[in-house]
N, C-alpha and C. Protein backbone atom coordinates (compact mmCIF):
# COMPACT_ATOMS: atom_id res chain seq x y z
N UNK A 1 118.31 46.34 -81.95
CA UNK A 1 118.58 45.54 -83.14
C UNK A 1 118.59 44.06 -82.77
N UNK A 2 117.99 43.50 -83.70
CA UNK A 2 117.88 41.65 -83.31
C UNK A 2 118.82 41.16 -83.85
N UNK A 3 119.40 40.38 -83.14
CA UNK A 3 120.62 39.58 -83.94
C UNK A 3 120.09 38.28 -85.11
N UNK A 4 120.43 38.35 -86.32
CA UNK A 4 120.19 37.01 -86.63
C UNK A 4 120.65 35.74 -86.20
N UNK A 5 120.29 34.35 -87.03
CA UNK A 5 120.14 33.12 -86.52
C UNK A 5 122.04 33.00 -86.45
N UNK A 6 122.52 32.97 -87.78
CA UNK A 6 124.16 33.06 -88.05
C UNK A 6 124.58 33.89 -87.57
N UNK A 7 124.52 34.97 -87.06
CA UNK A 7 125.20 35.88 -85.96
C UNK A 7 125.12 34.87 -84.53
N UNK A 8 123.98 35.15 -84.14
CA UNK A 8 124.07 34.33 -82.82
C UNK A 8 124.44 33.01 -82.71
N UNK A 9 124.75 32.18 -84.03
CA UNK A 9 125.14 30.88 -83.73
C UNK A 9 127.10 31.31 -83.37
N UNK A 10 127.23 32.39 -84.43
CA UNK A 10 128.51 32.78 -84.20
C UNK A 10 128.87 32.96 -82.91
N UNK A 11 128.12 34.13 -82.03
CA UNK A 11 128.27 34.14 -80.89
C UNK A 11 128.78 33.47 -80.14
N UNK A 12 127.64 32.40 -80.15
CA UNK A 12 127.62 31.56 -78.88
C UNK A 12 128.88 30.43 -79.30
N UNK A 13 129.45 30.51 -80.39
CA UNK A 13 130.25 29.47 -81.00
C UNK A 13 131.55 30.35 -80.42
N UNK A 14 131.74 31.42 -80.71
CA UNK A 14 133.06 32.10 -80.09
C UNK A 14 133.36 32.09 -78.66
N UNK A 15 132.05 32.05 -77.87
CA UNK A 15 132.03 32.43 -76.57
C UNK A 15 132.41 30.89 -75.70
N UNK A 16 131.93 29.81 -76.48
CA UNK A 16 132.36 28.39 -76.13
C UNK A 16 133.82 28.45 -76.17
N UNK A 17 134.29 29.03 -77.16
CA UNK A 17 135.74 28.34 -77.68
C UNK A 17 136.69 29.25 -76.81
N UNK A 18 136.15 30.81 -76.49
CA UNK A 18 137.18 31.72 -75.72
C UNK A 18 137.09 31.82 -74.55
N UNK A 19 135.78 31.66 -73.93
CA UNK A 19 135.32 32.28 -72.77
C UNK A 19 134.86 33.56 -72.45
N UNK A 20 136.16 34.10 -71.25
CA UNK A 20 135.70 35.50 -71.36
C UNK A 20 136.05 36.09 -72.35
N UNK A 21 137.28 36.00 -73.42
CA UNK A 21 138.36 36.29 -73.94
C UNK A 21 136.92 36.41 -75.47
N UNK A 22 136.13 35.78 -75.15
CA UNK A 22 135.16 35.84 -76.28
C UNK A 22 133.84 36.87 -76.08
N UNK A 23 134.03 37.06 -74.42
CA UNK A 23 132.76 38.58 -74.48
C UNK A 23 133.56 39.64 -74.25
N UNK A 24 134.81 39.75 -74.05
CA UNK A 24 135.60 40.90 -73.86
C UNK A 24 135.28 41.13 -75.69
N UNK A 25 136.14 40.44 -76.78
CA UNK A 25 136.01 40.46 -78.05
C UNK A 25 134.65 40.96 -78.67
N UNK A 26 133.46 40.40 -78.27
CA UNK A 26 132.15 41.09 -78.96
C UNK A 26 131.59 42.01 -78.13
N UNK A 27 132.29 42.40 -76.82
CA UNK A 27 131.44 43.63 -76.51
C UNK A 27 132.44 44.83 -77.32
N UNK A 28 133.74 44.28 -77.43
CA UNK A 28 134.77 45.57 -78.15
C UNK A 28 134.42 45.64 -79.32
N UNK A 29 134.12 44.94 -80.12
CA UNK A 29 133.32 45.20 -81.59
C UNK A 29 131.93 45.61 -81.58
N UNK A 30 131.19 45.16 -80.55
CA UNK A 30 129.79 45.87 -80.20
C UNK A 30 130.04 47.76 -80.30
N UNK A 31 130.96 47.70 -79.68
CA UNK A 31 131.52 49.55 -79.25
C UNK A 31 131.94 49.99 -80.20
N UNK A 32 132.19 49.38 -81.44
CA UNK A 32 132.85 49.95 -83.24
C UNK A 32 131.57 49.85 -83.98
N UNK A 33 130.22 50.09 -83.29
CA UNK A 33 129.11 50.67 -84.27
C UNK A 33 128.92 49.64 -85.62
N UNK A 34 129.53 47.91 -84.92
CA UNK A 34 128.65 46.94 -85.67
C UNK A 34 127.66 46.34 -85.33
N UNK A 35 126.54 45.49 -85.71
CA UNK A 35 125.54 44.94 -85.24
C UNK A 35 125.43 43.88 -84.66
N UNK A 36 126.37 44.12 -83.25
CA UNK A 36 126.18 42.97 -81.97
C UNK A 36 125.60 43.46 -80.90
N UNK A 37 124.17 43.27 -80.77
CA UNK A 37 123.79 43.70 -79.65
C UNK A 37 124.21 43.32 -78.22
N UNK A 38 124.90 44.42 -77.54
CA UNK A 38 125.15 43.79 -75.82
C UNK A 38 123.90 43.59 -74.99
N UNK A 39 122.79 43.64 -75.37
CA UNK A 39 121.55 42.79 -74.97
C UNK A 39 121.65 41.84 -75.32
N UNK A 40 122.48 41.11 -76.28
CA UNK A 40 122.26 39.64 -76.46
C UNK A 40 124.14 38.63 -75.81
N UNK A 41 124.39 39.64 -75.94
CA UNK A 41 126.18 39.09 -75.85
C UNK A 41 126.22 39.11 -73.96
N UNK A 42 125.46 40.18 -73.39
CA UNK A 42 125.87 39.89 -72.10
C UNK A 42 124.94 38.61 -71.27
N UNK A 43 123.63 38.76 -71.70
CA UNK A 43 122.40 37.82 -71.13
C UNK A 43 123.43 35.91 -71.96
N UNK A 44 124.07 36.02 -72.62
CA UNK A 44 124.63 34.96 -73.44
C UNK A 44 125.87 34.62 -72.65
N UNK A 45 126.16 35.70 -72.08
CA UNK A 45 127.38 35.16 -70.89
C UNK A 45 127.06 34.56 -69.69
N UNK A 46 125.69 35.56 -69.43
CA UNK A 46 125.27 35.08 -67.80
C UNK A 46 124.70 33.79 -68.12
N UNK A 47 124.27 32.86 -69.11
CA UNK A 47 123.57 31.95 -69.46
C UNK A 47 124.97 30.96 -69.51
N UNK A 48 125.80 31.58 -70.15
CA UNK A 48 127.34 30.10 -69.78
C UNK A 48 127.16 30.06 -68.18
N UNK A 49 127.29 31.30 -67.38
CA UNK A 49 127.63 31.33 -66.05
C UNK A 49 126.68 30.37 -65.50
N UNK A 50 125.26 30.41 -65.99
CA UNK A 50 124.92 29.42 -65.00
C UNK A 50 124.87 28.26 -65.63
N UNK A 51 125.82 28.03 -66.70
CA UNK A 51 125.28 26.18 -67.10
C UNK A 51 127.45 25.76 -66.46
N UNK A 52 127.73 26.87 -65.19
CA UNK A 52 129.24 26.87 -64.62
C UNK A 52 130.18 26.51 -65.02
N UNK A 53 130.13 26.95 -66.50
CA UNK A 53 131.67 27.59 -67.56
C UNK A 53 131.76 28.80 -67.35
N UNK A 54 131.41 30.07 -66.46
CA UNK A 54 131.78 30.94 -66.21
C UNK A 54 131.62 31.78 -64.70
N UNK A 55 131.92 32.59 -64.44
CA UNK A 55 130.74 33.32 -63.43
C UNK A 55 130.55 34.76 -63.73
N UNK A 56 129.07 35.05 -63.38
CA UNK A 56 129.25 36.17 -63.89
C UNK A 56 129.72 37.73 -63.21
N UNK A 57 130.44 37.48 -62.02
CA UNK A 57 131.53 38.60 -61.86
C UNK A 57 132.65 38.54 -63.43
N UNK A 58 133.07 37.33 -63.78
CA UNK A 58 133.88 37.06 -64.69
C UNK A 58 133.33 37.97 -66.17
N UNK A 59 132.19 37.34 -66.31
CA UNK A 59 131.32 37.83 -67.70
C UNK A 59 131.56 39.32 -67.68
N UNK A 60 130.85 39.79 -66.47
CA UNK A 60 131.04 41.59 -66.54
C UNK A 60 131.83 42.00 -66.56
N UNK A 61 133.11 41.93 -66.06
CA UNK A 61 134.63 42.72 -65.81
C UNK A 61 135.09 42.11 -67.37
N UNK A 62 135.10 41.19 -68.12
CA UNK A 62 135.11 41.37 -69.36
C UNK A 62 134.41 42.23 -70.07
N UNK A 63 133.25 41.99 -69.69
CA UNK A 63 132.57 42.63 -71.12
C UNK A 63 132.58 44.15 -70.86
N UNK A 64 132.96 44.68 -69.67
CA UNK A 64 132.96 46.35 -69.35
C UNK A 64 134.27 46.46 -69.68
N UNK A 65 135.36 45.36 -69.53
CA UNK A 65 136.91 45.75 -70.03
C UNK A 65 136.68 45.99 -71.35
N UNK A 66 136.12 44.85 -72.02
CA UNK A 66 135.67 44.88 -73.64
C UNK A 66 135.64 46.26 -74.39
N UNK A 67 134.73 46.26 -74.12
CA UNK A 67 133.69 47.53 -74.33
C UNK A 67 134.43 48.58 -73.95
N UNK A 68 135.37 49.11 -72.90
CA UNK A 68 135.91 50.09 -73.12
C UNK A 68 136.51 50.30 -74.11
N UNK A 69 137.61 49.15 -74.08
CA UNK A 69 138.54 49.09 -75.02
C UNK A 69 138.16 49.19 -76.68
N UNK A 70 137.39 48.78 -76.71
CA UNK A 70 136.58 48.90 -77.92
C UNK A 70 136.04 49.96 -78.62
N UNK A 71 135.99 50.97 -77.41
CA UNK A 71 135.78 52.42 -77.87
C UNK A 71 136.57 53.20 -78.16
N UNK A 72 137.76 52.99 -78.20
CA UNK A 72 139.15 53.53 -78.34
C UNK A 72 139.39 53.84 -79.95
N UNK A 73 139.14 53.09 -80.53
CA UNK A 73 139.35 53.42 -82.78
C UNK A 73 138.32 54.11 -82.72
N UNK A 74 137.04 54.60 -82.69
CA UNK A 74 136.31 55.29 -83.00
C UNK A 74 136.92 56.84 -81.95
N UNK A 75 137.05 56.52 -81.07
CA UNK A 75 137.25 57.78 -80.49
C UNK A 75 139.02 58.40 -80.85
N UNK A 76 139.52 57.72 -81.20
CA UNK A 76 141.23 58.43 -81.94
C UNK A 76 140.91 58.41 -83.29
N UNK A 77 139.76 57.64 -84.35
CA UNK A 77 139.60 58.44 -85.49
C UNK A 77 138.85 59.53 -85.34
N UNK A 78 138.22 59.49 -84.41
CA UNK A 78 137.31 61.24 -84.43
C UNK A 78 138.52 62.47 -83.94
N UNK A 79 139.44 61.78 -82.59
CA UNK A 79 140.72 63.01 -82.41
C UNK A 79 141.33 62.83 -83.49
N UNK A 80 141.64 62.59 -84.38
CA UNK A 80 142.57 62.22 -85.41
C UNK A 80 142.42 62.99 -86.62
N UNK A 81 141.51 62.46 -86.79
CA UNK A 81 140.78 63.19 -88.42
C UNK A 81 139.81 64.62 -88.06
N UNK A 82 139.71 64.95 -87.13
CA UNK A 82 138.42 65.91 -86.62
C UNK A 82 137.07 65.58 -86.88
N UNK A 83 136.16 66.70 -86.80
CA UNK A 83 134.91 66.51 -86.85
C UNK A 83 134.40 66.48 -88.08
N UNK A 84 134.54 67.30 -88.87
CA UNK A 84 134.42 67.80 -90.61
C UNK A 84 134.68 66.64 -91.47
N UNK A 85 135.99 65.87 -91.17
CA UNK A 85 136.42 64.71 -92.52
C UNK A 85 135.21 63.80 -91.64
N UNK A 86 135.34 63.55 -90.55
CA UNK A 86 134.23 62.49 -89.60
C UNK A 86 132.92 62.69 -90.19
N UNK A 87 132.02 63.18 -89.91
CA UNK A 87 131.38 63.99 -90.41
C UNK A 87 130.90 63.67 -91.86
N UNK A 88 131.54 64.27 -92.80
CA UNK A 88 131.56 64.11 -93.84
C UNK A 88 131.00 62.53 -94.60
N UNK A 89 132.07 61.67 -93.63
CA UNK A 89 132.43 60.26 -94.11
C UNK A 89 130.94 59.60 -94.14
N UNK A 90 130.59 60.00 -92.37
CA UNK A 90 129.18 59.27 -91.92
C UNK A 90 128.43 59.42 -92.88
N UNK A 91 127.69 61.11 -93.56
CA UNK A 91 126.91 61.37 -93.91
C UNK A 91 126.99 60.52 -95.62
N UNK A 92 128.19 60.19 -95.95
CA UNK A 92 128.13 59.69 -97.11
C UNK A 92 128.18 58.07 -97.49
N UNK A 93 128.98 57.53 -95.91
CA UNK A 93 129.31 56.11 -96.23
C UNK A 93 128.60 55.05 -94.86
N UNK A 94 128.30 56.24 -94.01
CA UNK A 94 127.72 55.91 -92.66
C UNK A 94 126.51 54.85 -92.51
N UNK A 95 126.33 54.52 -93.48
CA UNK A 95 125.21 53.39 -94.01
C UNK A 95 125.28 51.76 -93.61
N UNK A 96 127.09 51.70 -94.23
CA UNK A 96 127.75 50.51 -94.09
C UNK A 96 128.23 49.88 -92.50
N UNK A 97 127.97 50.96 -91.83
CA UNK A 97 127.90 50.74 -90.26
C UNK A 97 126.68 50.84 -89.30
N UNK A 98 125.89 51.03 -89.99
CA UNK A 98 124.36 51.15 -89.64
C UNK A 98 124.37 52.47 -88.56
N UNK A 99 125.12 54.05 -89.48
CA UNK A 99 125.21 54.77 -88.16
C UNK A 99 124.81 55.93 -89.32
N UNK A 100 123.65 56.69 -88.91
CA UNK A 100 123.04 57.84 -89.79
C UNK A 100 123.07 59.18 -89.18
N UNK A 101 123.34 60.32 -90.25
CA UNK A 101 123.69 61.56 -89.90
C UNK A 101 123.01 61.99 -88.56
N UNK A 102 121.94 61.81 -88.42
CA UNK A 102 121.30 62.50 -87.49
C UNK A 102 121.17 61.50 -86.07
N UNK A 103 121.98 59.96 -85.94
CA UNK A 103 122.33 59.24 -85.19
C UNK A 103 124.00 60.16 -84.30
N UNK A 104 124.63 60.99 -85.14
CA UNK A 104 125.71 61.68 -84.66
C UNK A 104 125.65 62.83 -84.46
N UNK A 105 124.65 63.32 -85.02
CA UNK A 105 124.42 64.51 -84.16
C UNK A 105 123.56 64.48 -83.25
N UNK A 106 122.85 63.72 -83.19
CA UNK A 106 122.41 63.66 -81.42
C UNK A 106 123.56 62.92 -80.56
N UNK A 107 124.26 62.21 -80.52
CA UNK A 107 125.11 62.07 -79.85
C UNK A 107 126.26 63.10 -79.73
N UNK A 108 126.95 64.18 -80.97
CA UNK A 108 127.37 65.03 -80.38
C UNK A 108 126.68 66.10 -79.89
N UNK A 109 125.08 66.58 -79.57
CA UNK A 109 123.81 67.17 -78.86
C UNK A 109 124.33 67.04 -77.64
N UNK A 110 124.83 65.86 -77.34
CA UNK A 110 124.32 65.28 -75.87
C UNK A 110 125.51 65.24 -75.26
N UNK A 111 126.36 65.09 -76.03
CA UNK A 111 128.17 65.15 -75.48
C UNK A 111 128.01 66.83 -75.02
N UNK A 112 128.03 67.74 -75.91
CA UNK A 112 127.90 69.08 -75.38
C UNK A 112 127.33 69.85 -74.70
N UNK A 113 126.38 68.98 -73.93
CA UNK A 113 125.11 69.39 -73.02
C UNK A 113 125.86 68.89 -71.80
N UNK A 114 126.18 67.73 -71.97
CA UNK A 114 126.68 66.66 -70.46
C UNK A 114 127.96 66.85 -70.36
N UNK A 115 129.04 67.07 -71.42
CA UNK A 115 130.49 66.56 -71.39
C UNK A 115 130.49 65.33 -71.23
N UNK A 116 131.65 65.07 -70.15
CA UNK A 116 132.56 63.31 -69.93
C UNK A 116 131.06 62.34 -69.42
N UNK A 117 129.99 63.38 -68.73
CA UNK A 117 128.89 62.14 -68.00
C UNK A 117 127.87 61.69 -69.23
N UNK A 118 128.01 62.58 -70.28
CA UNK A 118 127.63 61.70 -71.73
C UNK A 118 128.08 60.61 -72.01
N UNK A 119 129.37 60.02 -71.57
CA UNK A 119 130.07 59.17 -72.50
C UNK A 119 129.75 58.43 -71.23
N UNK A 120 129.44 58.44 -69.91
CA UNK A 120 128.71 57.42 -68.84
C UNK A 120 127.11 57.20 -68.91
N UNK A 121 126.38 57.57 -69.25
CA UNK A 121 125.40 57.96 -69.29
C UNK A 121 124.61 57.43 -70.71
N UNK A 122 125.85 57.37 -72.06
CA UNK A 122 125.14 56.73 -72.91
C UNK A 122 125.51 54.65 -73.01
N UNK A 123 126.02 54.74 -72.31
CA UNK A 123 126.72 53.48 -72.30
C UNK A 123 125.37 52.48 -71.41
N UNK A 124 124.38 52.97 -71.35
CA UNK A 124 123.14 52.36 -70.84
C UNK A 124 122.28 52.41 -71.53
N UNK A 125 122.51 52.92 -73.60
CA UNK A 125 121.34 53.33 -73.86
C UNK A 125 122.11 52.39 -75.24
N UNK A 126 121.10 51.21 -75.56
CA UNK A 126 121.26 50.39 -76.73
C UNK A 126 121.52 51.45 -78.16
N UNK A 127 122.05 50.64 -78.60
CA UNK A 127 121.88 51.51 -80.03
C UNK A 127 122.96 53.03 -79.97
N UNK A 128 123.57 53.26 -78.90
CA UNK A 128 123.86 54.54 -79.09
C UNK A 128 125.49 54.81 -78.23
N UNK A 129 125.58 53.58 -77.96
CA UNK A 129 126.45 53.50 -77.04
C UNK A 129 127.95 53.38 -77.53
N UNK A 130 128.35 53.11 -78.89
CA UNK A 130 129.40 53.24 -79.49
C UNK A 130 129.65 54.95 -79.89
N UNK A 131 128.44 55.21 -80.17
CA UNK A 131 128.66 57.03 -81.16
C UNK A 131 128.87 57.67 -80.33
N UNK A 132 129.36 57.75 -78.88
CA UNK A 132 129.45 59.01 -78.18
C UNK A 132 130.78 59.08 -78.13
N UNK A 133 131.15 58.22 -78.58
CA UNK A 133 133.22 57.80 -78.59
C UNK A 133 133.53 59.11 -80.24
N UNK A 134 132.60 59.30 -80.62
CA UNK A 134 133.00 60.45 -81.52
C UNK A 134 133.43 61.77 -81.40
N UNK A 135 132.30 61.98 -81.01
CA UNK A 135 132.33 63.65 -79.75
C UNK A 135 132.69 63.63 -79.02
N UNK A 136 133.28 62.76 -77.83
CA UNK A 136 134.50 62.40 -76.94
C UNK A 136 136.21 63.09 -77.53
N UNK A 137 135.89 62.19 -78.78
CA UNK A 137 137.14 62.06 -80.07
C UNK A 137 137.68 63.44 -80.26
N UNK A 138 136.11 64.20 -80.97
CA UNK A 138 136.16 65.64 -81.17
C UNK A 138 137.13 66.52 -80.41
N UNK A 139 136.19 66.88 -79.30
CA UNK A 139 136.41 67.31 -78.14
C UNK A 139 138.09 66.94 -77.34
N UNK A 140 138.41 65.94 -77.88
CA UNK A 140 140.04 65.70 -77.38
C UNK A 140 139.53 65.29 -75.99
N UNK A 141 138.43 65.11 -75.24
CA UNK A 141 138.35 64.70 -73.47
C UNK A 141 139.73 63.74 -73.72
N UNK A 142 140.14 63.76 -72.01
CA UNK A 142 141.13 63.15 -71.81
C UNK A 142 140.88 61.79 -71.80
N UNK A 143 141.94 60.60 -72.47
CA UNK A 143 141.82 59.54 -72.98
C UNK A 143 141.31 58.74 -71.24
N UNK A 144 142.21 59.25 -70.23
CA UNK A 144 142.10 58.31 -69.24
C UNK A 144 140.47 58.50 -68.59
N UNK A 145 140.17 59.92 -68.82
CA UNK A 145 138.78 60.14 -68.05
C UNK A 145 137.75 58.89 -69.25
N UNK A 146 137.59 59.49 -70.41
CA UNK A 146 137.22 58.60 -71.28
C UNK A 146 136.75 57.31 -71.02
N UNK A 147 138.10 56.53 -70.95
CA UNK A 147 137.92 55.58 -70.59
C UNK A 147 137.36 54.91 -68.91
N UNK A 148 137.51 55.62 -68.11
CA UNK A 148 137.26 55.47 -67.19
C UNK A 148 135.51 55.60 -67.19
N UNK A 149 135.15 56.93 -67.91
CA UNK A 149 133.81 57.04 -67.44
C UNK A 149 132.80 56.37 -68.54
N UNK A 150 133.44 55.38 -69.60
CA UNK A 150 132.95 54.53 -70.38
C UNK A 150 132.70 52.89 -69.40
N UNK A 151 134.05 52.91 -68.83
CA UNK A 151 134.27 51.87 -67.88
C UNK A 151 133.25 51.85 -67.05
N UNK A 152 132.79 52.57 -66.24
CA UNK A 152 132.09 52.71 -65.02
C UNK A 152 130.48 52.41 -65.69
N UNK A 153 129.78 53.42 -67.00
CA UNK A 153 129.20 53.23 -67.53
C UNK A 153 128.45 51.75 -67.50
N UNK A 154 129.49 50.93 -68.50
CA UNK A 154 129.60 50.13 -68.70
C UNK A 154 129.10 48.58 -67.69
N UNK A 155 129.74 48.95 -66.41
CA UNK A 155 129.46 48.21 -65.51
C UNK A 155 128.14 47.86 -65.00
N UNK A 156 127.42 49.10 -65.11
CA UNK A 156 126.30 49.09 -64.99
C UNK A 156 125.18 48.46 -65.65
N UNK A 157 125.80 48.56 -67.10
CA UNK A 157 125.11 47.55 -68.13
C UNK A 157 125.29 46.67 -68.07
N UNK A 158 126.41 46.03 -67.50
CA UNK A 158 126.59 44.60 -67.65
C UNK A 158 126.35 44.14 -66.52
N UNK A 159 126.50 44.91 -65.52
CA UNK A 159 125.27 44.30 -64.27
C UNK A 159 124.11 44.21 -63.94
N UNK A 160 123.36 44.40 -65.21
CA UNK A 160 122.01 44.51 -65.28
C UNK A 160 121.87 43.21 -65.75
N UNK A 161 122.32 43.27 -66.98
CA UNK A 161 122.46 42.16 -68.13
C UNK A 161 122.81 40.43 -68.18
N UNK A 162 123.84 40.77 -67.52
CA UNK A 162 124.49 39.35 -67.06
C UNK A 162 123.58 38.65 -66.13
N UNK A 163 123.48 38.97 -65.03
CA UNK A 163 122.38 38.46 -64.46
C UNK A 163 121.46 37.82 -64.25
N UNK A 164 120.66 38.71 -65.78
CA UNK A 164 119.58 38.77 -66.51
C UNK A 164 119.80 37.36 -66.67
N UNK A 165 120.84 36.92 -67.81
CA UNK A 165 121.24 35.87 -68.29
C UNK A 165 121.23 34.83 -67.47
N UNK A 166 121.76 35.02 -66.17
CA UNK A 166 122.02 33.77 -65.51
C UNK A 166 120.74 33.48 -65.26
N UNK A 167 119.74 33.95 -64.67
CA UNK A 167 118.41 33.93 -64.24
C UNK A 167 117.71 33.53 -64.98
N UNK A 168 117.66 33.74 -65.99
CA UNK A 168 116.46 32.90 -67.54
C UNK A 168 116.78 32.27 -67.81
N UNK A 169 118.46 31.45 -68.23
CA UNK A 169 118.56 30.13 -68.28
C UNK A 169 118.88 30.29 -70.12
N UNK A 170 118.13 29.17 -70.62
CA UNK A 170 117.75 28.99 -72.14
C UNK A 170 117.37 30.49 -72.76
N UNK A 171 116.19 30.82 -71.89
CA UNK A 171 115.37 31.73 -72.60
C UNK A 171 116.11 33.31 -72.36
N UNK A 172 117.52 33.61 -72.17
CA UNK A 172 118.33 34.53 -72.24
C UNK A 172 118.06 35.70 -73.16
N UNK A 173 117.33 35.18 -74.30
CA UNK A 173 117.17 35.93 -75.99
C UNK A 173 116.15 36.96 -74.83
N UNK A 174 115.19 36.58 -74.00
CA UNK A 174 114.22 37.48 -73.69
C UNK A 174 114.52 39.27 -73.50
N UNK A 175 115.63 38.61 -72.89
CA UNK A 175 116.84 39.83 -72.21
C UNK A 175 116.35 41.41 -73.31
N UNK A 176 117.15 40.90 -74.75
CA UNK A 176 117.09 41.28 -76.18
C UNK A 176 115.54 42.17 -76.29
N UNK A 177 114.67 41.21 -76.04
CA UNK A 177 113.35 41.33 -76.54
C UNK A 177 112.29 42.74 -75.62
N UNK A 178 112.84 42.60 -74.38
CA UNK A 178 112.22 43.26 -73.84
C UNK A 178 113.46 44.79 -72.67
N UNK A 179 114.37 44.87 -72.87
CA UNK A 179 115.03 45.78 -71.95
C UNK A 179 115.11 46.92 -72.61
N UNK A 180 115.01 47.16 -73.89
CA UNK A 180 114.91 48.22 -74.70
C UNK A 180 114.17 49.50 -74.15
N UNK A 181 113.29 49.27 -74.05
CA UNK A 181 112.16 50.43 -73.61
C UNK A 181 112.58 50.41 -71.96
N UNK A 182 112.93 49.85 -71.09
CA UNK A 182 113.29 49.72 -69.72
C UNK A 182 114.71 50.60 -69.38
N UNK A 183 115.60 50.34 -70.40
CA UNK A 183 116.80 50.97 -70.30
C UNK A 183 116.70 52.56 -70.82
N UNK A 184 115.51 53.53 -70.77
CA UNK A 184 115.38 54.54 -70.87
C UNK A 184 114.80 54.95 -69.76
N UNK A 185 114.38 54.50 -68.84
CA UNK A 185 113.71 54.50 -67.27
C UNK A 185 114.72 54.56 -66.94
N UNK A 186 116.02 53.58 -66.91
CA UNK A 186 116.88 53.73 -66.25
C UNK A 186 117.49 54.60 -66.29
N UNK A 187 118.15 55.10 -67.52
CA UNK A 187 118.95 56.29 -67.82
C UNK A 187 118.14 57.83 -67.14
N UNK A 188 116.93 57.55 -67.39
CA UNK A 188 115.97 59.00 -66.36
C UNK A 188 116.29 59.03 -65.18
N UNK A 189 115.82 57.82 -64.71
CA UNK A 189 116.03 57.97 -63.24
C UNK A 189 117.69 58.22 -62.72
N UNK A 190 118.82 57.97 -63.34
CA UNK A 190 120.15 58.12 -63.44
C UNK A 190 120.38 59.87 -63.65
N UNK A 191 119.72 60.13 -64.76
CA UNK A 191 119.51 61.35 -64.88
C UNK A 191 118.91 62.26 -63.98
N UNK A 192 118.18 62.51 -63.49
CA UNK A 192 117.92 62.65 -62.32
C UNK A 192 118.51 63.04 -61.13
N UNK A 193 119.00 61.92 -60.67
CA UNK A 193 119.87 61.68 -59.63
C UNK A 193 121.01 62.41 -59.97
N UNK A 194 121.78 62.79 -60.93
CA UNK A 194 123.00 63.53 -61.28
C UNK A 194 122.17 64.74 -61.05
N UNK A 195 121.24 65.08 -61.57
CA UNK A 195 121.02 66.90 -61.60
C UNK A 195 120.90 67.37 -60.08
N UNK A 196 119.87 66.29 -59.30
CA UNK A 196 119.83 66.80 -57.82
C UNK A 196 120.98 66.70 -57.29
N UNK A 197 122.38 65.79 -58.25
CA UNK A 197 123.20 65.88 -56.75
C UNK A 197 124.07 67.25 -57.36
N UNK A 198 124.51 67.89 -58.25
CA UNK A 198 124.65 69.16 -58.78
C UNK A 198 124.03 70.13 -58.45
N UNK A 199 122.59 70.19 -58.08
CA UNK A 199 122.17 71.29 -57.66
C UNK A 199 122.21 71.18 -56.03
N UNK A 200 122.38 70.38 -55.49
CA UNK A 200 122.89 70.39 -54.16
C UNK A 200 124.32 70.83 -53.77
N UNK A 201 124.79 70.14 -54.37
CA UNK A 201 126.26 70.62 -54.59
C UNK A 201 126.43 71.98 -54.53
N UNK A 202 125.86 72.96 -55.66
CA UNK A 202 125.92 74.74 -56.08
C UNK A 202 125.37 74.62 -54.75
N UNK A 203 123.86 74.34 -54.12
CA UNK A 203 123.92 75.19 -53.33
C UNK A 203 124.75 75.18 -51.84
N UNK A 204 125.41 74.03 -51.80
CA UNK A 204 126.53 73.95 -50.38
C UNK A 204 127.36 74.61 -51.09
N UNK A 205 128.32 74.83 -51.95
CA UNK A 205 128.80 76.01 -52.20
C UNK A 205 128.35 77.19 -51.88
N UNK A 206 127.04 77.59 -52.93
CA UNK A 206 126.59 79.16 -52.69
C UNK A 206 126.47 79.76 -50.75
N UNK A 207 126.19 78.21 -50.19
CA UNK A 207 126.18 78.78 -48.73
C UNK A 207 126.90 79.28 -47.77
N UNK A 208 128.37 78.08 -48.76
CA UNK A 208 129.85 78.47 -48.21
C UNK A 208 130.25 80.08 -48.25
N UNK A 209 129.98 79.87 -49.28
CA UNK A 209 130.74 81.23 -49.57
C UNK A 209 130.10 82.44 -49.29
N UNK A 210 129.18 82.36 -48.42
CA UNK A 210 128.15 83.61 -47.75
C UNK A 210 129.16 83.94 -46.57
């Protein structure tokens, strides 16, 4: 999603006035399934970092604190209310958050395939990275794993990202324009790497126990 001109003037107007205290704030509303892209909020931090109003160790440990924290109301209204009133709401009002029926059921698809490494695992994938805090919700996973494996997630994105930012300078927006299609390479190759180390795993078990 592209941010508009008045969104991003907002942005960058909050992020002057707070600091980190201003990407912790829009990556936690990024994670409530409104339209702030963290392709544009983190490359927008690493871009303070290098004009040295910030650094971006600083930028990331916000914006991954952010962003956890941020996932927290969506994931205690999904334990809260269950799946059915949830559910229900999306399919009828789910519009006004730019989040569509079949946007939540692939995210609860993918929660029930992966468990807790869903809720790490989607936190690298634009667009999708708030809705897994639903089926988390569902499911009751434990608040601390939750958060933890949103946290960790997280880090990863914003160490991609930030970076990004510091390195392009002005032209930060690029970040936005082009990581989209890249951040599904990543998540494969991530993917990946979890299944071989699981099936390695079973089989040093299966050997043990011969």
């Amino acid at each position: 999603m592209r941010a508009s001109a008045p969104m991003l003037r907002w942005m960058i107007h909050l992020v002057d006035s707070l600091s980190y205290w201003g990407i912790g704030l829009l990556m936690a509303i990024e994670n409530v399934v409104l339209p702030l892209p963290s392709e544009v909020i983190m490359p927008l931090g690493g871009f303070e970092a290098s004009r040295g109003r910030m650094t971006v160790w600083g930028v990331m440990i916000a914006g991954s604190l952010g962003s956890a924290l941020g996932a927290l109301p969506l994931y205690w209204v999904a334990r809260v209310l269950g799946e059915q009133r949830v559910t229900n709401w999306v399919g009828q009002h789910g519009r006004w958050i730019l989040v569509r029926s079949n946007d939540l059921r692939r995210a609860q698809s993918r929660f029930k395939r992966y468990g807790g490494r869903a809720v790490f695992f989607s936190q690298l994938l634009p667009g999708v990275r708030g809705l897994v805090s639903l089926p988390a919700g569902f499911a009751r996973m434990n608040v601390v794993l939750f958060l933890l494996a949103n946290f960790a997630g997280t880090v990863i994105w914003c160490g991609v990202l930030a970076p990004l930012g510091f390195l392009l300078g002005r032209n930060y927006l690029e970040v936005h324009m082009y990581l989209g299609p890249v951040s599904w390479f990543v998540v494969a190759g991530l993917a990946c790497w979890a299944v071989a180390w699981l099936v390695r795993r079973r089989m040093k078990r299966a050997q043990a126990g011969r």
